[in-house]
PDB file of N, CA and C in Angstrom:
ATOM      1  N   UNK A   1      33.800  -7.584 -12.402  1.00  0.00           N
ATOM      2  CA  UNK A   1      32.918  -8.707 -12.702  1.00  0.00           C
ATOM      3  C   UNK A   1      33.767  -9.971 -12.820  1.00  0.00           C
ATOM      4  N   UNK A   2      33.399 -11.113 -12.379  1.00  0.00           N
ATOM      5  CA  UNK A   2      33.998 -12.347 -12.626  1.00  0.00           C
ATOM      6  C   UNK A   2      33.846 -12.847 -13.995  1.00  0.00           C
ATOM      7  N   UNK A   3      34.626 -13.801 -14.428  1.00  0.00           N
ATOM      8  CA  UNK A   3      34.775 -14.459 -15.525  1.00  0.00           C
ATOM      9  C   UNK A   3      34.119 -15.055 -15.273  1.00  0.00           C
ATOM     10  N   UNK A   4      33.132 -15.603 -16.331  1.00  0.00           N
ATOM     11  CA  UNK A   4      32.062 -16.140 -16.633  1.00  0.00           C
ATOM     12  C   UNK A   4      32.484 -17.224 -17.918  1.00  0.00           C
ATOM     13  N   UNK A   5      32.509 -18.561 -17.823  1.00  0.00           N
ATOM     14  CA  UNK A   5      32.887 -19.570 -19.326  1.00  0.00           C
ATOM     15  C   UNK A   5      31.712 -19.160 -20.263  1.00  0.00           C
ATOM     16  N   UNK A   6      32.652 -19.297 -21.292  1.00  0.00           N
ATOM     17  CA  UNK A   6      31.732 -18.967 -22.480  1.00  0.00           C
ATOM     18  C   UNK A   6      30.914 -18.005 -22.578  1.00  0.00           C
ATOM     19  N   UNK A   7      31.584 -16.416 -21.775  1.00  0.00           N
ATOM     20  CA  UNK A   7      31.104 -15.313 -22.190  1.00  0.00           C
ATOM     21  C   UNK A   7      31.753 -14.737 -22.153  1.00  0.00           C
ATOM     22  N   UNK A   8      32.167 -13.565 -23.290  1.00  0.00           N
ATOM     23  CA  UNK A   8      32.810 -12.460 -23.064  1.00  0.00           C
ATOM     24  C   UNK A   8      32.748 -11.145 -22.638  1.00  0.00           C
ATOM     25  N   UNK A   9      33.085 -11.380 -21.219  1.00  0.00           N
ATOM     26  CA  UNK A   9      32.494 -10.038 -20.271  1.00  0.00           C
ATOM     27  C   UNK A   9      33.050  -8.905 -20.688  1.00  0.00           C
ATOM     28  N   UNK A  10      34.417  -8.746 -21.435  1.00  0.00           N
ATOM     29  CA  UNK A  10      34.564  -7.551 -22.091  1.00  0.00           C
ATOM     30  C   UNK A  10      33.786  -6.940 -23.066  1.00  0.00           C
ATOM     31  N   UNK A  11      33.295  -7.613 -23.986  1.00  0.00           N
ATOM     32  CA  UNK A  11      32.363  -7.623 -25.089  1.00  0.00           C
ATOM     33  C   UNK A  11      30.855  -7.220 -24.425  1.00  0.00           C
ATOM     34  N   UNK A  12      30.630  -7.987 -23.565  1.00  0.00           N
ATOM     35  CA  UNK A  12      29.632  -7.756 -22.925  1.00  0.00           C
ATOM     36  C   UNK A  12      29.092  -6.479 -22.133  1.00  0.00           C
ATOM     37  N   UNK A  13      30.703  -6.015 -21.517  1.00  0.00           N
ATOM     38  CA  UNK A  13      30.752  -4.291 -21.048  1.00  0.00           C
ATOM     39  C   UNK A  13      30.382  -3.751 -21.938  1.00  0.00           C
ATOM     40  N   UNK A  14      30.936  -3.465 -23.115  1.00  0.00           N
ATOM     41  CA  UNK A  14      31.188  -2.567 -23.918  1.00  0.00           C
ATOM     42  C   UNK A  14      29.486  -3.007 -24.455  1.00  0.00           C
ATOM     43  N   UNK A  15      28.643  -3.588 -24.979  1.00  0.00           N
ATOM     44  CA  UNK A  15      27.612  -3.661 -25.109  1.00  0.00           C
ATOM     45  C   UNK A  15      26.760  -2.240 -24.090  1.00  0.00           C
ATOM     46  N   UNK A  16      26.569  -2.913 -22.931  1.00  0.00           N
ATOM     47  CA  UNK A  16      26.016  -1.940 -21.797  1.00  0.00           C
ATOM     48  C   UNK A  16      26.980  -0.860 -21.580  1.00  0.00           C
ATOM     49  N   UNK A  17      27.589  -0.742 -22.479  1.00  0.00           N
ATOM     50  CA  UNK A  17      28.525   1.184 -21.512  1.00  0.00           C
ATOM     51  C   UNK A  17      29.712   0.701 -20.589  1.00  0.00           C
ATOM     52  N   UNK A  18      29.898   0.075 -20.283  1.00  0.00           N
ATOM     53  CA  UNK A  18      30.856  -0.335 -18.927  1.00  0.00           C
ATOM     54  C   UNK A  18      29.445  -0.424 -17.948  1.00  0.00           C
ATOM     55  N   UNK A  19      28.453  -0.810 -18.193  1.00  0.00           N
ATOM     56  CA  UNK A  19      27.221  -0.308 -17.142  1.00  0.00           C
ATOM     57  C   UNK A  19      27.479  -1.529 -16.513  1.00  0.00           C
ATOM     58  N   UNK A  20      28.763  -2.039 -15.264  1.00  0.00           N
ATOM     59  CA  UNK A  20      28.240  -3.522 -14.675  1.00  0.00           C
ATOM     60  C   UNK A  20      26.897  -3.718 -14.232  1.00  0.00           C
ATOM     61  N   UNK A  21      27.078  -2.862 -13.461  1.00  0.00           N
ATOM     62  CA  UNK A  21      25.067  -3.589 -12.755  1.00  0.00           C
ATOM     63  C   UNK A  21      24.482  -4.301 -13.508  1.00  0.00           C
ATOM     64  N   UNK A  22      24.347  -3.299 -15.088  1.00  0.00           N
ATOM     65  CA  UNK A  22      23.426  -3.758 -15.672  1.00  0.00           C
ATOM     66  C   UNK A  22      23.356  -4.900 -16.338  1.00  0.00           C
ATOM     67  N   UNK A  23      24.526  -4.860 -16.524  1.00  0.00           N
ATOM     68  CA  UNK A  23      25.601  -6.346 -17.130  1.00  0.00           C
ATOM     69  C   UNK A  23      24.857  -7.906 -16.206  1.00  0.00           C
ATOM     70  N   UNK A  24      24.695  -7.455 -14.809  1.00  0.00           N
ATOM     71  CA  UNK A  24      24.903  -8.640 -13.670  1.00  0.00           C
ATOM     72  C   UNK A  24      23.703  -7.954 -13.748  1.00  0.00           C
ATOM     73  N   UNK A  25      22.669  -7.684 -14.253  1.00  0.00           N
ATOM     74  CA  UNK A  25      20.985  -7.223 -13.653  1.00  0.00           C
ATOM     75  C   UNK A  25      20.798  -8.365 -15.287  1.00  0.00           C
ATOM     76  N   UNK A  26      21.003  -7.665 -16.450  1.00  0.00           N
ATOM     77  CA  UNK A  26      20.739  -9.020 -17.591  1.00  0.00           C
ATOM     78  C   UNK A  26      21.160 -10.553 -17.428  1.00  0.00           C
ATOM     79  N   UNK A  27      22.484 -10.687 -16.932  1.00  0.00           N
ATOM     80  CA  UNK A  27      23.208 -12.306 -16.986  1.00  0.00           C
ATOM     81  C   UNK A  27      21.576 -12.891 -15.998  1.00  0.00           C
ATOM     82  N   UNK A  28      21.809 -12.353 -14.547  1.00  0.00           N
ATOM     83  CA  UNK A  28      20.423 -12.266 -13.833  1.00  0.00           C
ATOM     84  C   UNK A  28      19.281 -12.860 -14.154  1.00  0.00           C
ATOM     85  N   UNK A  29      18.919 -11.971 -15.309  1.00  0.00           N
ATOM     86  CA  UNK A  29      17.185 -12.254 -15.666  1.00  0.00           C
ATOM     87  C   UNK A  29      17.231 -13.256 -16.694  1.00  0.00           C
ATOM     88  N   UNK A  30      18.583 -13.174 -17.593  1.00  0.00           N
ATOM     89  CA  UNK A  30      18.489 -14.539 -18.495  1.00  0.00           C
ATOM     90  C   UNK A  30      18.616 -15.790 -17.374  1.00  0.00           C
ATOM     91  N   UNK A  31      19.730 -16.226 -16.565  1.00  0.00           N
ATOM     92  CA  UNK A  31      19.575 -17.164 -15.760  1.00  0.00           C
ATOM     93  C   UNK A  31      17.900 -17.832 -15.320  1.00  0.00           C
ATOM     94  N   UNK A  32      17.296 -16.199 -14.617  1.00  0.00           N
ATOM     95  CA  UNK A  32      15.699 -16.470 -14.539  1.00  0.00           C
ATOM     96  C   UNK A  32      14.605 -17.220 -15.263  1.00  0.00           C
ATOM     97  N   UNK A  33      15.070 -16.647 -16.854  1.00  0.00           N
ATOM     98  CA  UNK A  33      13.859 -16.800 -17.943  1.00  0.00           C
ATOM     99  C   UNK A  33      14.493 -17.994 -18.306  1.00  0.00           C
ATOM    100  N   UNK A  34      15.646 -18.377 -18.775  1.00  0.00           N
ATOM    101  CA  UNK A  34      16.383 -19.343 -20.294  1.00  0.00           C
ATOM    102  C   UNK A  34      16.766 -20.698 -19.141  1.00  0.00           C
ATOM    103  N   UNK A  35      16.950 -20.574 -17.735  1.00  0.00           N
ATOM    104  CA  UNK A  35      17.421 -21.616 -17.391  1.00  0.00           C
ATOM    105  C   UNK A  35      16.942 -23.083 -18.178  1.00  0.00           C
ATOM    106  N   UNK A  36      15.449 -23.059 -18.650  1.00  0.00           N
ATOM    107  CA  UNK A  36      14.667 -24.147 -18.767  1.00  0.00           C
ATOM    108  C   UNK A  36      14.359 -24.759 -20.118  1.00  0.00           C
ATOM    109  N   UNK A  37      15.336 -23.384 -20.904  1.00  0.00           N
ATOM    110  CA  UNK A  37      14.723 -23.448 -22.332  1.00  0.00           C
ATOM    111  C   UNK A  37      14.848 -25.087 -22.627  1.00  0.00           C
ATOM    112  N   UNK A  38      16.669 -25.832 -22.990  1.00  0.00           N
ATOM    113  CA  UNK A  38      16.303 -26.669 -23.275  1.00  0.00           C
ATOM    114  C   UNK A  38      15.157 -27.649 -23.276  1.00  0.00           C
ATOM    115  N   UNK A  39      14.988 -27.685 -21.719  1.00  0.00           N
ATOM    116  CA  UNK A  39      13.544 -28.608 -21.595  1.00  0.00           C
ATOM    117  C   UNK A  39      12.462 -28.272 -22.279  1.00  0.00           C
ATOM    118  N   UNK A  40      12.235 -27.118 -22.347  1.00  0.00           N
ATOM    119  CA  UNK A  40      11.019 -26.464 -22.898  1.00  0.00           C
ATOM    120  C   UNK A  40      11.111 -26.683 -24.183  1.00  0.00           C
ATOM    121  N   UNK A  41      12.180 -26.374 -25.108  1.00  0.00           N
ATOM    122  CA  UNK A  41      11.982 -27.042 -26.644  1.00  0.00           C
ATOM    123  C   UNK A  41      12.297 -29.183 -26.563  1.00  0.00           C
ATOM    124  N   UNK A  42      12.977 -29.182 -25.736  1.00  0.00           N
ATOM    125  CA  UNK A  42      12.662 -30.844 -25.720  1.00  0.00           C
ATOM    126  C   UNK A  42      10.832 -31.097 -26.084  1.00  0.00           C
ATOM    127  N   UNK A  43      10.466 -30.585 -24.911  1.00  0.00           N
ATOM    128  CA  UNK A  43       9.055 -30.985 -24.502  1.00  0.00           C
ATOM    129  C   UNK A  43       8.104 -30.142 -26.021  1.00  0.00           C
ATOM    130  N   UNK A  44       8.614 -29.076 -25.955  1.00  0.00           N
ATOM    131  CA  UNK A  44       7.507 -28.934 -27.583  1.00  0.00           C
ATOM    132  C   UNK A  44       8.063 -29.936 -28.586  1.00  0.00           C
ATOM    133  N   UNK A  45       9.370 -29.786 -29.010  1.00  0.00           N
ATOM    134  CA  UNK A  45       9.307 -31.329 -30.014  1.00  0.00           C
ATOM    135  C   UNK A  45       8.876 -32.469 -29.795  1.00  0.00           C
ATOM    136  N   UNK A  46       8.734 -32.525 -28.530  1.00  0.00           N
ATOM    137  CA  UNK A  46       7.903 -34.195 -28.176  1.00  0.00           C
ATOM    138  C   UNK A  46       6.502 -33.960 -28.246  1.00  0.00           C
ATOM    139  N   UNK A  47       5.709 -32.853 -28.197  1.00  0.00           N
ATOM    140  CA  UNK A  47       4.756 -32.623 -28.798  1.00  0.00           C
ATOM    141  C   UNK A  47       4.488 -32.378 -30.005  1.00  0.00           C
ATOM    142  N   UNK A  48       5.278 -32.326 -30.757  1.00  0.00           N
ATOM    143  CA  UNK A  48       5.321 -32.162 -32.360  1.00  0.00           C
ATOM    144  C   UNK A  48       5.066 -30.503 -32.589  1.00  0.00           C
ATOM    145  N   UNK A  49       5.534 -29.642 -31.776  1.00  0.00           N
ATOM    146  CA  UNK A  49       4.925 -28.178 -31.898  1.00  0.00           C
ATOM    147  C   UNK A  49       6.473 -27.796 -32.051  1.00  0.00           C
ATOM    148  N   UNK A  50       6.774 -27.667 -33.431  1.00  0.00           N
ATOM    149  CA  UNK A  50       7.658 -27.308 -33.766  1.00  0.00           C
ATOM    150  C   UNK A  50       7.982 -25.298 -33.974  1.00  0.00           C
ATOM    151  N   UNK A  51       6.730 -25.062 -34.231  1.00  0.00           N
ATOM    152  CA  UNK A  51       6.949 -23.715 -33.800  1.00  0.00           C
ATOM    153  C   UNK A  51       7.502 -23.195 -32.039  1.00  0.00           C
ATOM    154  N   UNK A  52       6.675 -23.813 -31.389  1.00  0.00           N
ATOM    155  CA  UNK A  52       6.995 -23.267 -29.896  1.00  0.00           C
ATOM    156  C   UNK A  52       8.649 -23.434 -29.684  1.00  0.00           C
ATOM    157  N   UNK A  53       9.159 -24.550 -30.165  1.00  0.00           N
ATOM    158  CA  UNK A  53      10.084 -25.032 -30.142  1.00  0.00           C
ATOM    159  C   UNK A  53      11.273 -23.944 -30.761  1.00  0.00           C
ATOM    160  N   UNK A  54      10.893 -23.112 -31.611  1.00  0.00           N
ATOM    161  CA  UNK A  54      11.551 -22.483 -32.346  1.00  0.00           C
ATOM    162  C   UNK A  54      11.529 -20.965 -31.657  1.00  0.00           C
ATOM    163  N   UNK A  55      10.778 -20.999 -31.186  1.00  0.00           N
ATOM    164  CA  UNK A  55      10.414 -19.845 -30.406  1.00  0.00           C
ATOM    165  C   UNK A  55      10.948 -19.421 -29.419  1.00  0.00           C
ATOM    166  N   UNK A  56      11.158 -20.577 -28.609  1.00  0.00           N
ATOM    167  CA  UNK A  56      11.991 -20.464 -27.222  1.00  0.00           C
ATOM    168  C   UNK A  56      13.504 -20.834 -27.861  1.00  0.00           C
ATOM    169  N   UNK A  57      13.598 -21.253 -28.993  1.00  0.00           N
ATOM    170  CA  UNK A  57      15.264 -21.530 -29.570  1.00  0.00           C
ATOM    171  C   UNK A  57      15.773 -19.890 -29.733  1.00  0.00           C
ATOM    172  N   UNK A  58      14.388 -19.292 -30.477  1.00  0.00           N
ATOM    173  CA  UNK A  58      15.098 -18.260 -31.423  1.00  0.00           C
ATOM    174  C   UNK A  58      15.556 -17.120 -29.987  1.00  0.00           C
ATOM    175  N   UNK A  59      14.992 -17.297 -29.299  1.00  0.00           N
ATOM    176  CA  UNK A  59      14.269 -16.412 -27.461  1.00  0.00           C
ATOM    177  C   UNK A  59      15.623 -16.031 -26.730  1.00  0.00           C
ATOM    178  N   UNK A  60      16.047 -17.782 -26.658  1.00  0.00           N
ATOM    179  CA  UNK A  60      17.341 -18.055 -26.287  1.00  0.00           C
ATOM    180  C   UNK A  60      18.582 -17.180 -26.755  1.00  0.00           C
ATOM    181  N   UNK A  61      18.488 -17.602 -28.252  1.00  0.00           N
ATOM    182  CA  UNK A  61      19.511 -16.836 -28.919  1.00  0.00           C
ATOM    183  C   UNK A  61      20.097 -15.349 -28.864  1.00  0.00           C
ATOM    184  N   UNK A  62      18.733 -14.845 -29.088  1.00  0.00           N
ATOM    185  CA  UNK A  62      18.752 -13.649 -28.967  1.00  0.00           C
ATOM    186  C   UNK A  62      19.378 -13.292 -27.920  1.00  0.00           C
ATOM    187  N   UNK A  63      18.730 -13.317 -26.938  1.00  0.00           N
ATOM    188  CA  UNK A  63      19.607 -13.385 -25.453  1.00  0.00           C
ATOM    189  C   UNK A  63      20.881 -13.914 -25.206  1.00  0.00           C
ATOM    190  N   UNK A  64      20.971 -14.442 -25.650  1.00  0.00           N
ATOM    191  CA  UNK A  64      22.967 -14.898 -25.676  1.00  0.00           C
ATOM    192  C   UNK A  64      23.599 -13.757 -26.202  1.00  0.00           C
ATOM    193  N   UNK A  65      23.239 -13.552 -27.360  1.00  0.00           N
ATOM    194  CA  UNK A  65      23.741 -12.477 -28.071  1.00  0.00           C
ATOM    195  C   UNK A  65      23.821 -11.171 -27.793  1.00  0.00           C
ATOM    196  N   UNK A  66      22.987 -10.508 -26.858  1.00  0.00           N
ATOM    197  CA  UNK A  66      22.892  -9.879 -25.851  1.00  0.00           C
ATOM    198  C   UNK A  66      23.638  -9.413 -24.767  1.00  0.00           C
ATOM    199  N   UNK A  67      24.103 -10.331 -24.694  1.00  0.00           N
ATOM    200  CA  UNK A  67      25.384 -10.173 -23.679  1.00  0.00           C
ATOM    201  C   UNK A  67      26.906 -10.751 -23.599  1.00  0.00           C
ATOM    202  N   UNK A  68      26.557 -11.188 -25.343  1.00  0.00           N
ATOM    203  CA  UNK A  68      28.067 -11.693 -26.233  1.00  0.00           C
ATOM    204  C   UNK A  68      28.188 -12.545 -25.940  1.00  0.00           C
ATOM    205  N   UNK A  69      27.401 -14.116 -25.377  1.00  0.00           N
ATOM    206  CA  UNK A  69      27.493 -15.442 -25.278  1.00  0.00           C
ATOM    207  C   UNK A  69      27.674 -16.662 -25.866  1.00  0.00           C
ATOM    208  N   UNK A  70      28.375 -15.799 -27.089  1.00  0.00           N
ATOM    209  CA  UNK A  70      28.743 -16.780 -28.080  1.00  0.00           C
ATOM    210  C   UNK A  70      28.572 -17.654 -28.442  1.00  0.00           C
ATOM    211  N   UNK A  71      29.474 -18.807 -27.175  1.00  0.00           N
ATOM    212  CA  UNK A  71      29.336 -20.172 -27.153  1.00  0.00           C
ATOM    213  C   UNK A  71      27.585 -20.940 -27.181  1.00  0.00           C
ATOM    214  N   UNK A  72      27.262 -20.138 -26.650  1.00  0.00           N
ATOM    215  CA  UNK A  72      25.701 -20.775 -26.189  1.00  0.00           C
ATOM    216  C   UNK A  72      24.910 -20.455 -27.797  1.00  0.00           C
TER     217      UNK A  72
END
């Protein structure tokens, strides 16, 4: 697997088993889903919907964490 900034792909193996695929099937689907988050909590705080906002924060997170993304 390539080095990836601000993730630790070792950490990240060892999460999934050494399972790469699955490793590069998650980085994958977060790219898919989270690309937009920022905007998406921009745009609920500019609506004053501070829950949604929190929602797609907390969404995010989780998913970083997921695949040991620390930085993010």
């Amino acid at each position: 697997m390539p080095q990836i900034a601000g993730l630790d792909m070792e950490a990240g193996l060892q999460r999934v088993s050494g399972n790469a695929a699955l490793l590069e099937e998650l980085l994958r689907r977060i790219v898919d889903t989270q690309a937009d988050a920022p905007e998406r909590i921009r745009a609920a705080l500019l609506r004053n919907d501070a829950k949604e906002a929190e929602r797609v924060a907390h969404t995010a997170k989780g998913l970083a964490g997921s695949i040991e993304a620390a930085a993010l």
